[in-house]
C-alpha atoms as a PDB file:
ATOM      1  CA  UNK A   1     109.813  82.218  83.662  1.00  0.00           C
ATOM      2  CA  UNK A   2     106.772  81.880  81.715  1.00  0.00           C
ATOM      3  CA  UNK A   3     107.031  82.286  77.969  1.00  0.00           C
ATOM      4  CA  UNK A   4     104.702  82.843  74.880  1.00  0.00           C
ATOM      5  CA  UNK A   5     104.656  82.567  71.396  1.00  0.00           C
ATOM      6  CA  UNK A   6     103.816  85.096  69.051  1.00  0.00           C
ATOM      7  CA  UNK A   7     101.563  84.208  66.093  1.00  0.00           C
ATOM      8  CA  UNK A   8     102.021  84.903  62.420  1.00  0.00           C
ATOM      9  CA  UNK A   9      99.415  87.519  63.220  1.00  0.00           C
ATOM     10  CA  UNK A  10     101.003  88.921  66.104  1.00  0.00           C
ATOM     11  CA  UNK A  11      99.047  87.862  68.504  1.00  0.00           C
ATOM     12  CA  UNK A  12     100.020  85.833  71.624  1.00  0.00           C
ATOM     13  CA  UNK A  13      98.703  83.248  73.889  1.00  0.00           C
ATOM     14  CA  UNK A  14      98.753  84.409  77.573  1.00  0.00           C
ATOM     15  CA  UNK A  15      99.790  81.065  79.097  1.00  0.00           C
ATOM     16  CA  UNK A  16      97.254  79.521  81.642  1.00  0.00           C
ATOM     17  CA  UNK A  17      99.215  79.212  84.455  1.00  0.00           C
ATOM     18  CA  UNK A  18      99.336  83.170  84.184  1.00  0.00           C
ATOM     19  CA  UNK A  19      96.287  83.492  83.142  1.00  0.00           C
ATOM     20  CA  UNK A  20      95.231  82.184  86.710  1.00  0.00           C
ATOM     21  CA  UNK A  21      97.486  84.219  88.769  1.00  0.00           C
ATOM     22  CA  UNK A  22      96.029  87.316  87.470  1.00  0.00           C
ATOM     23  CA  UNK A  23      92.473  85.904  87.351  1.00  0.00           C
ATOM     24  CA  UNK A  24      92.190  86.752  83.599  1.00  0.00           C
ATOM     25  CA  UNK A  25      89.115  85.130  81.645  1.00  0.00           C
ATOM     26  CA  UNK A  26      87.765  84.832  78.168  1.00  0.00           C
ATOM     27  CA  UNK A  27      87.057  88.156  76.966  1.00  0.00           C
ATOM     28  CA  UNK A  28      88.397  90.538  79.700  1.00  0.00           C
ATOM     29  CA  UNK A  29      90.907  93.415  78.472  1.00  0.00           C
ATOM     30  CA  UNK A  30      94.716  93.601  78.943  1.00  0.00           C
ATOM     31  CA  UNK A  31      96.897  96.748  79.096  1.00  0.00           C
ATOM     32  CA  UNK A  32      99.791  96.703  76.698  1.00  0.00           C
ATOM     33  CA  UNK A  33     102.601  99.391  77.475  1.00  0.00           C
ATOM     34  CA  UNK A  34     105.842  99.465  75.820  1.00  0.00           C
ATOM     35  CA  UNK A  35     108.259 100.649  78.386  1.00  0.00           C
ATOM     36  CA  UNK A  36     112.410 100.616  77.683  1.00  0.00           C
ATOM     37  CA  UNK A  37     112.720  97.585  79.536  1.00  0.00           C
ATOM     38  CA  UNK A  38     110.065  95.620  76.980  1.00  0.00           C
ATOM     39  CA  UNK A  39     106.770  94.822  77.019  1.00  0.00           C
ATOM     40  CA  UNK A  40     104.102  95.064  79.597  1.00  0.00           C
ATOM     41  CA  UNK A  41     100.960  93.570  79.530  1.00  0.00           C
ATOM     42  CA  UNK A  42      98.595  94.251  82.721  1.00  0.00           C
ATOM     43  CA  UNK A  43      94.608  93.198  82.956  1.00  0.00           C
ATOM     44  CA  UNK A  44      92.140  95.860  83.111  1.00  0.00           C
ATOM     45  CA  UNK A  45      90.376  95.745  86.204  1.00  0.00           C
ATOM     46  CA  UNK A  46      86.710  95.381  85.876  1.00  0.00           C
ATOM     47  CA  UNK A  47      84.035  97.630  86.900  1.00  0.00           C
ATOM     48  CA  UNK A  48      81.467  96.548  89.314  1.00  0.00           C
ATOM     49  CA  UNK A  49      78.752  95.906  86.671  1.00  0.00           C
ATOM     50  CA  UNK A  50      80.769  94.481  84.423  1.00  0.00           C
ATOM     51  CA  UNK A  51      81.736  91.917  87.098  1.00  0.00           C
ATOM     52  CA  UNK A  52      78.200  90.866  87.005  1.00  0.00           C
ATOM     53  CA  UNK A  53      77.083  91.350  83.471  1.00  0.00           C
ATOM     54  CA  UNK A  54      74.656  88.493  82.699  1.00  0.00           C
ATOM     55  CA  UNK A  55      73.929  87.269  85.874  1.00  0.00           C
ATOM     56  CA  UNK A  56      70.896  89.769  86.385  1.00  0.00           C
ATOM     57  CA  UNK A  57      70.033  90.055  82.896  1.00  0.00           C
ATOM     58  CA  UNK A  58      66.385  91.001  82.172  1.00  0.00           C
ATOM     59  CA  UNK A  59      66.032  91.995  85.833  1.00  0.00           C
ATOM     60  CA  UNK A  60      68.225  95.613  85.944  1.00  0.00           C
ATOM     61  CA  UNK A  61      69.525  97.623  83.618  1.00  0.00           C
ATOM     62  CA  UNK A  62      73.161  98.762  84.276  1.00  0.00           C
ATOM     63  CA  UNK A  63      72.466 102.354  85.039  1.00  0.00           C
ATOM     64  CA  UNK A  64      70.070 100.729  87.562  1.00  0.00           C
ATOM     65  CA  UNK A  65      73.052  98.550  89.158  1.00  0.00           C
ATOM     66  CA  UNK A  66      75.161 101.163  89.189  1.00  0.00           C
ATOM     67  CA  UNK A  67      72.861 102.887  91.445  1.00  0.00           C
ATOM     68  CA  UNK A  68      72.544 100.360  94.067  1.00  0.00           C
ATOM     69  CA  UNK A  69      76.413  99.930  94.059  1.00  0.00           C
ATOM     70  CA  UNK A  70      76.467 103.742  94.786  1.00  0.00           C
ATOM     71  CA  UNK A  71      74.192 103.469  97.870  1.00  0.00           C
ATOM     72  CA  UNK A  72      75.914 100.804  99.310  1.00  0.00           C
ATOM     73  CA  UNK A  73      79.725 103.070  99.415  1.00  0.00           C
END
């Protein structure tokens, strides 16, 4: 079991061991659902230009990416 602690501003730290098993990084986006068994909390899969945000900077825009990930499907 891994287990967090919530904050005096209700916020939590996602430990790092699961942190790595769901290959979340600094600044990605989590799902929270409240379901009757508790709380859920799921990461947001990332687009395909967001995956690469920063990498090409300067050299494509993102509309421009997003076209050459549509020609390659």
């Amino acid at each position: 079991m891994i287990v967090a602690r919530v904050l005096t501003k209700g916020q939590i730290v996602i430990p790092k061991e699961a942190r790595q098993k769901m290959d979340i990084s600094p600044g990605d986006k989590v799902e929270v659902k409240v379901t009757k068994e508790g709380i859920v909390i799921s990461p947001i899969k990332k687009t395909f230009t967001e995956k690469f945000t920063g990498i090409v900077k300067g050299k494509l825009s993102l509309r421009e990416l997003e076209e050459l990930n549509a020609e390659k499907s």
